[in-house]
C-alpha atoms as a PDB file:
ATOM      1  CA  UNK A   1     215.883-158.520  68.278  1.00  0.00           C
ATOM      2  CA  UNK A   2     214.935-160.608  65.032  1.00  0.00           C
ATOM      3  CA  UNK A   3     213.877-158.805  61.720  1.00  0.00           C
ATOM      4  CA  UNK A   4     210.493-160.507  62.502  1.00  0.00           C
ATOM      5  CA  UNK A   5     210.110-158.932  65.748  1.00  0.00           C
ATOM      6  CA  UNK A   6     211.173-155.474  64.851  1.00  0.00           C
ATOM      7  CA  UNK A   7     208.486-155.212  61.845  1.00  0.00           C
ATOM      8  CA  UNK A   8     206.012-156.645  64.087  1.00  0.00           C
ATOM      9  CA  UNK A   9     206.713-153.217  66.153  1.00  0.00           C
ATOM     10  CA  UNK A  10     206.794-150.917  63.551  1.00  0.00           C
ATOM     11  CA  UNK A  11     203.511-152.232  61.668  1.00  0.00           C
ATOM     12  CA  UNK A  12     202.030-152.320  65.317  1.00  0.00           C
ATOM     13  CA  UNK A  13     202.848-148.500  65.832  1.00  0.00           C
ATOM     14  CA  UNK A  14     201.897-147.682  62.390  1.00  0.00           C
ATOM     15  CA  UNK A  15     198.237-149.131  63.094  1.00  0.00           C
ATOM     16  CA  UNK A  16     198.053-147.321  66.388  1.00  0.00           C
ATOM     17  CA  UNK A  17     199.015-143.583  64.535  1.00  0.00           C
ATOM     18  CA  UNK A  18     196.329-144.525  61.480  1.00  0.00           C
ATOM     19  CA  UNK A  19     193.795-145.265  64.099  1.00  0.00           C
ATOM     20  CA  UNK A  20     194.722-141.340  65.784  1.00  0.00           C
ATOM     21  CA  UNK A  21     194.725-139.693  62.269  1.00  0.00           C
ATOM     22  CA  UNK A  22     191.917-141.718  60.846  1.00  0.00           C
ATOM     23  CA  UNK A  23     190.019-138.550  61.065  1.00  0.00           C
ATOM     24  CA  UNK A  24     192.371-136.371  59.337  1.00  0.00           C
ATOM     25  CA  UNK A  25     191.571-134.796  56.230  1.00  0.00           C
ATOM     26  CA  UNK A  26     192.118-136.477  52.476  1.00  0.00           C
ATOM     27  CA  UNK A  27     194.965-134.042  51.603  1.00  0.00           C
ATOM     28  CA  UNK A  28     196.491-134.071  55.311  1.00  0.00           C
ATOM     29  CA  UNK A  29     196.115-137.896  55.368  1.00  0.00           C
ATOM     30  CA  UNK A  30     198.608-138.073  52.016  1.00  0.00           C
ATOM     31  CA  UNK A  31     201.314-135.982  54.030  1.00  0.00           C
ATOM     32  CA  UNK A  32     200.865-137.599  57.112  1.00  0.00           C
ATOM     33  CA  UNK A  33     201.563-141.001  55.497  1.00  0.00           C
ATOM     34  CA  UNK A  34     205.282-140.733  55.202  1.00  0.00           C
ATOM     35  CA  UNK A  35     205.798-138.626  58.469  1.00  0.00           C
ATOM     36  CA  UNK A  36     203.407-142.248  60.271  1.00  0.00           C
ATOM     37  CA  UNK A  37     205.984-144.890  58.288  1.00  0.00           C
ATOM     38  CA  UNK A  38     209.039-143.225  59.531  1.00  0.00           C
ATOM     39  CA  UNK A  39     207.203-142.760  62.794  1.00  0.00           C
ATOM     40  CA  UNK A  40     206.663-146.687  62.944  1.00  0.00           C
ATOM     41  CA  UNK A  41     210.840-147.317  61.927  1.00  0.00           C
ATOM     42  CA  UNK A  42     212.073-145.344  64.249  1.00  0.00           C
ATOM     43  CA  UNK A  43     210.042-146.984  67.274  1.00  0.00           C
ATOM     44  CA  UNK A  44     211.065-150.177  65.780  1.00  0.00           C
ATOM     45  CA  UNK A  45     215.059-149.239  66.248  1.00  0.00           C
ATOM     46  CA  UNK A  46     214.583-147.466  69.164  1.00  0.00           C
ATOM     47  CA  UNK A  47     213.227-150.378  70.866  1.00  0.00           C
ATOM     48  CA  UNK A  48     216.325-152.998  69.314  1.00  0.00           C
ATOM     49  CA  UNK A  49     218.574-150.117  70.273  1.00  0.00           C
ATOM     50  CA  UNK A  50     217.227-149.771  74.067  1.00  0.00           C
ATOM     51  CA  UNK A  51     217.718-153.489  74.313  1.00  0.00           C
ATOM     52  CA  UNK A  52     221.561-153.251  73.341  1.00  0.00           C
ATOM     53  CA  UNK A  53     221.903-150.166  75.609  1.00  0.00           C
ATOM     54  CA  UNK A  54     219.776-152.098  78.528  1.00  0.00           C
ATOM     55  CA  UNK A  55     222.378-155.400  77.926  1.00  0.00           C
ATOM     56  CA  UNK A  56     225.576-153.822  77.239  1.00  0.00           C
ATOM     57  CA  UNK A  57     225.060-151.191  79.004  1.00  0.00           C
ATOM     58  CA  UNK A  58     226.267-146.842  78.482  1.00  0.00           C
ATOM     59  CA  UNK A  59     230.254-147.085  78.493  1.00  0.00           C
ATOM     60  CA  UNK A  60     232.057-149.811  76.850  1.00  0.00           C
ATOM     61  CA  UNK A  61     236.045-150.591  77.004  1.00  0.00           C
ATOM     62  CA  UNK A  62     237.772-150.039  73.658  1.00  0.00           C
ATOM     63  CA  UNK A  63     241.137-150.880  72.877  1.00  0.00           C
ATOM     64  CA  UNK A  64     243.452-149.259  69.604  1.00  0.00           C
ATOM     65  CA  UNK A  65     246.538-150.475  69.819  1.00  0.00           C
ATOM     66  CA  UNK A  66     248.405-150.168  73.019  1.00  0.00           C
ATOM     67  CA  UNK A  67     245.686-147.936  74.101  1.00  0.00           C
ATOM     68  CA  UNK A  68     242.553-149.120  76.001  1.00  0.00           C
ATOM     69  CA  UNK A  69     239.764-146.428  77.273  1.00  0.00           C
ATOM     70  CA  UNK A  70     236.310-146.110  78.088  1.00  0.00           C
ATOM     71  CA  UNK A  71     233.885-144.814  75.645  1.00  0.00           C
ATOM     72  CA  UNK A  72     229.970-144.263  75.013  1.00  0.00           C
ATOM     73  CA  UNK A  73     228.426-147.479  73.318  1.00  0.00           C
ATOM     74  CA  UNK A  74     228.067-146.784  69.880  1.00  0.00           C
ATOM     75  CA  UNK A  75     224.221-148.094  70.161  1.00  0.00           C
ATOM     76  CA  UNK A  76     223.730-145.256  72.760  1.00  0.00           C
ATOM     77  CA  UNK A  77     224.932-142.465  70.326  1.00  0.00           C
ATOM     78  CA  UNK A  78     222.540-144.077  67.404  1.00  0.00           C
ATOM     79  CA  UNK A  79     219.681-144.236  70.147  1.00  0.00           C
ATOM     80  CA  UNK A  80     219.739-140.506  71.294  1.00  0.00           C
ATOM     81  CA  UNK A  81     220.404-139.318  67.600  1.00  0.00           C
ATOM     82  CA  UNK A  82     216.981-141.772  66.397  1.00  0.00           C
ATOM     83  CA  UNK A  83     215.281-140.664  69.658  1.00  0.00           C
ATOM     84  CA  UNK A  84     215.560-137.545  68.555  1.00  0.00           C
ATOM     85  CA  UNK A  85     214.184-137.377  64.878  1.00  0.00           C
ATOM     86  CA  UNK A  86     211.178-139.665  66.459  1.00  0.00           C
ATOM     87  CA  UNK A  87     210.304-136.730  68.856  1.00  0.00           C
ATOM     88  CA  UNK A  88     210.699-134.359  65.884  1.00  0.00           C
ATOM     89  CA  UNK A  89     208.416-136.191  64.181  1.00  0.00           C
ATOM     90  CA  UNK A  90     205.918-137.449  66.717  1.00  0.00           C
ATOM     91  CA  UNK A  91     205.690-133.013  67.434  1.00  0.00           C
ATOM     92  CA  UNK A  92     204.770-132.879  63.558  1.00  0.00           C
ATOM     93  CA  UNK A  93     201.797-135.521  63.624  1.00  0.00           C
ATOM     94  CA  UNK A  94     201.080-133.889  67.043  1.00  0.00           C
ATOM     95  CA  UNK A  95     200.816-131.197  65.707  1.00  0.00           C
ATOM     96  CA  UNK A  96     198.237-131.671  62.997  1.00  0.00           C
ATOM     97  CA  UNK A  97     195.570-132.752  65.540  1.00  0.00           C
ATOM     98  CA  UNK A  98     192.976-130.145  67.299  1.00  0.00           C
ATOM     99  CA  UNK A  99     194.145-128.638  70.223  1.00  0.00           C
ATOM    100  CA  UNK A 100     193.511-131.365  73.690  1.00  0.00           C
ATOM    101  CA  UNK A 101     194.266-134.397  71.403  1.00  0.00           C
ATOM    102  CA  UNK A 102     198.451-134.546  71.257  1.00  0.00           C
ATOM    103  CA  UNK A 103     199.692-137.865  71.449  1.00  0.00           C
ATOM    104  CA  UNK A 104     201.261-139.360  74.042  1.00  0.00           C
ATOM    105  CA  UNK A 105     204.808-140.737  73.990  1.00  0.00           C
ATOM    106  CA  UNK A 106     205.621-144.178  74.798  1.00  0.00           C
ATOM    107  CA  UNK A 107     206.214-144.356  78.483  1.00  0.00           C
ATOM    108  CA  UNK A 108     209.437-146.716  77.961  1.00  0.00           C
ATOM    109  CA  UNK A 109     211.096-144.477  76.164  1.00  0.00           C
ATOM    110  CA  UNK A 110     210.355-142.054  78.188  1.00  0.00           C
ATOM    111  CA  UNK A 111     211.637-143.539  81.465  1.00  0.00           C
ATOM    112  CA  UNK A 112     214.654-144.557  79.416  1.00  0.00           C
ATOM    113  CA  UNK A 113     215.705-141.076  78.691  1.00  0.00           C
ATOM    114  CA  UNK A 114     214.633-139.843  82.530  1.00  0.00           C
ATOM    115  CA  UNK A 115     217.194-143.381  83.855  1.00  0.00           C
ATOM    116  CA  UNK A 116     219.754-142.112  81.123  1.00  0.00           C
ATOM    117  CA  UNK A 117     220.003-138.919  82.380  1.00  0.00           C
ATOM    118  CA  UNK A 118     220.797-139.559  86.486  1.00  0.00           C
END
């Protein structure tokens, strides 16, 4: 994924969490500003990450020396560890709405994790 693409992503899911906390108050907006920029980075990764995972697949041959063995792609360790803080993060935004207005997650990630885990 080019640099291009990836801030394309992250300014397009920063735009999409202003327009959900547009109607937050000054002094929540202020706080909710950082927790919305990391927001829109991690999406960004997570999505070049999913593409490595998706084209190199979950288990990759590695060889030290005489000795060759399978191990987890390192891009799968950096997803689940990024997919993690995003969900952490995502629960904090989600959290400062009124009850009945949560956000959703993205359903690609979503049916990542759910293929990931068979």
């Amino acid at each position: 994924m080019t640099n291009k693409k990836k801030k394309e992503l992250k300014e397009q899911k920063i735009n999409e969490l202003e327009q959900i906390f547009k109607r937050a108050k000054e002094n929540q907006r202020a706080l909710l500003a950082g927790l919305i920029e990391q927001a829109g980075f991690m999406y960004a990764q997570l999505k070049e990450l999913n593409e490595i995972i998706e084209k190199k697949g979950t288990i990759e041959k590695f060889k030290q020396g005489k000795q060759e063995f399978l191990r987890e792609q390192p891009a799968l360790k950096a997803y689940n560890a990024t997919m993690k803080s995003y969900n952490t993060t995502i629960k904090q935004l989600s959290e400062s709405l009124p009850p009945g207005n949560d956000i959703k997650m993205d359903d690609d990630f979503t049916k990542f994790k759910e293929k990931m885990r068979q």
